[in-house]
Protein backbone atom coordinates (compact mmCIF):
# COMPACT_ATOMS: atom_id res chain seq x y z
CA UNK A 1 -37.94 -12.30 54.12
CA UNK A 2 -37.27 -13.21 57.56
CA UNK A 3 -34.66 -13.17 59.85
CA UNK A 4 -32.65 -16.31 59.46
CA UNK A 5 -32.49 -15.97 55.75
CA UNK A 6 -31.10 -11.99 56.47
CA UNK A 7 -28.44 -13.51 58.03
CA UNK A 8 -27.71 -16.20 55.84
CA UNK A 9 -27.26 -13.44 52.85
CA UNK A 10 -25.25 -11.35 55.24
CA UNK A 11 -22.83 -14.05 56.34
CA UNK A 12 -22.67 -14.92 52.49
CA UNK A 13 -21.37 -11.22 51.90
CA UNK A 14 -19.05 -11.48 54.55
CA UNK A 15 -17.93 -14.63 53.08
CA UNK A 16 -17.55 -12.65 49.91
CA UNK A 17 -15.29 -10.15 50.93
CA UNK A 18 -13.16 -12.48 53.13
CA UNK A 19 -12.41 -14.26 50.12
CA UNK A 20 -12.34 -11.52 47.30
CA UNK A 21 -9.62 -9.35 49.81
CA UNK A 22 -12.00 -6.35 50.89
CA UNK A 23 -12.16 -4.56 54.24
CA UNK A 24 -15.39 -3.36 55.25
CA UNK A 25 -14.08 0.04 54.74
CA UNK A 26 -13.39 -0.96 51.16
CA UNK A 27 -16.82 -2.98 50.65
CA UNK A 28 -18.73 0.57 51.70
CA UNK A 29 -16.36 2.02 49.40
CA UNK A 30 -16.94 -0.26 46.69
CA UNK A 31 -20.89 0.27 47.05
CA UNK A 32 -21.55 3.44 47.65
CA UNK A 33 -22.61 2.73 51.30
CA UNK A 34 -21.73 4.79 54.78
CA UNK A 35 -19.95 2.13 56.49
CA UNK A 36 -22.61 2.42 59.17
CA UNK A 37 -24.83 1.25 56.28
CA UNK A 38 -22.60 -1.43 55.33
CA UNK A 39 -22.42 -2.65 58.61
CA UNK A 40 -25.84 -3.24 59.23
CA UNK A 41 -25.64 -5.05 55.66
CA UNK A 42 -23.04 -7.27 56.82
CA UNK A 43 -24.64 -7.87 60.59
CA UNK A 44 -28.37 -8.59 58.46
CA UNK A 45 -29.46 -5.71 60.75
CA UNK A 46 -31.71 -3.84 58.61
CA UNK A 47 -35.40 -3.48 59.51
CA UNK A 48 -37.17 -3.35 56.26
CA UNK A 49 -37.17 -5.83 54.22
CA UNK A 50 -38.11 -3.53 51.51
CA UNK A 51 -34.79 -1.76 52.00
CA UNK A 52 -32.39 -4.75 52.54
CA UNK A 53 -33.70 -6.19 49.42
CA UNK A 54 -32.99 -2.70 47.60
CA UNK A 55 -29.24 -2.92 49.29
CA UNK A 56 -28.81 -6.32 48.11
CA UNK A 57 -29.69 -5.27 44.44
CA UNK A 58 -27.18 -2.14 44.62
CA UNK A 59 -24.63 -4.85 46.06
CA UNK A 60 -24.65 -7.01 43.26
CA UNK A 61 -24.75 -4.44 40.74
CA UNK A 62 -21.82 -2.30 42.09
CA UNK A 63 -19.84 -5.68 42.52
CA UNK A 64 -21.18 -7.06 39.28
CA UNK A 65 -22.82 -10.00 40.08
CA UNK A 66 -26.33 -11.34 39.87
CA UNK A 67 -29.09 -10.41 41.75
CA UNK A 68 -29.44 -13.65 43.21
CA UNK A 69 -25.74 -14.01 43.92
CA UNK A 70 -25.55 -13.88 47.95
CA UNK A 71 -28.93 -16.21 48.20
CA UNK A 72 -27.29 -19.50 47.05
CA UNK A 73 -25.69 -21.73 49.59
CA UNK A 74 -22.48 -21.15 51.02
CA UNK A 75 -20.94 -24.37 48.94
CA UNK A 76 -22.06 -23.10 45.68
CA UNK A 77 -20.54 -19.48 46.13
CA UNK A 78 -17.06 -21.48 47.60
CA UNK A 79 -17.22 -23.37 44.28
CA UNK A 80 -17.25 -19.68 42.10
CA UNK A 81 -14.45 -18.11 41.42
CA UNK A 82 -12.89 -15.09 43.16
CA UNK A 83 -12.96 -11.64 41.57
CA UNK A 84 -10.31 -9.66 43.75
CA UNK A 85 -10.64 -6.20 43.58
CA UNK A 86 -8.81 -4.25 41.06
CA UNK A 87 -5.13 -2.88 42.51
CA UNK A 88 -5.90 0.87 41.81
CA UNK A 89 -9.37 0.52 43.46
CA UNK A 90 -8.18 -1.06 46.73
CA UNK A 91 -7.93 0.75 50.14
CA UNK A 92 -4.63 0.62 51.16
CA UNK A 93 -5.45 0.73 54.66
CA UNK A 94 -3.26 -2.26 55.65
CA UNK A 95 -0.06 -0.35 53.84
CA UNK A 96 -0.61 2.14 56.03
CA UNK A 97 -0.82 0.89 59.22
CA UNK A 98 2.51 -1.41 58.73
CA UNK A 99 3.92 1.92 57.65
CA UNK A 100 2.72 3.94 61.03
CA UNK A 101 3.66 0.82 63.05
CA UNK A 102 7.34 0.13 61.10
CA UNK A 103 8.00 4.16 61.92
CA UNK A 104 7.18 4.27 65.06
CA UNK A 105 9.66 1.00 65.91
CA UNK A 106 11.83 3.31 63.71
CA UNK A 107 11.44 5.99 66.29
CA UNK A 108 11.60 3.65 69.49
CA UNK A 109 14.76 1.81 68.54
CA UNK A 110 16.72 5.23 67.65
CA UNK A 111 15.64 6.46 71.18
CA UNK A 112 16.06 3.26 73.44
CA UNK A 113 19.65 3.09 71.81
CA UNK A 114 20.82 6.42 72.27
């Protein structure tokens, strides 16, 4: 495998999880990967090929697709339909940040008015 068609099946997987609502903290999550791991999945950074074919596999499986899922074309996995994540297996890392955020204007407004 070479180099441009790593990246094509990386920005396929990124393309994936814009559209199916995960994070890449979730997407580790979701497959079992360090998010260091992940990352180099998603950037098509890993050296072997041996490996980043084995990642692949473990990919689809975890996600429940086909093996051959991420090498189609971009138009063809546009055209599939989108498998969000289950509610009590997301990462609510977005609830939490509004919630830090919303306190701390909280916090801010009771002080600048007083």
């Amino acid at each position: 495998m070479d180099k441009i068609e790593k990246k094509r099946i990386a920005e396929n997987i990124n393309l994936y999880i814009r559209l199916n609502g995960y994070t890449k903290r979730s997407f580790a999550k979701a497959t079992n990967f360090s998010q260091a791991t992940a990352e180099a999945i998603l950037n098509g950074k890993v050296r072997s090929n041996t490996k980043f074919n084995k990642y692949i596999v473990r990919v689809t499986e975890k996600l429940g697709l086909d093996t051959h899922y991420f090498k189609q074309d971009k138009e063809t996995l546009l055209s599939m339909p989108i498998h969000y994540q289950e509610e009590d297996e997301k990462i609510h890392i977005g609830d939490d940040k509004y919630n830090t955020i919303s306190a701390m204007l909280q916090i801010g407004d009771v002080y600048y008015n007083n």
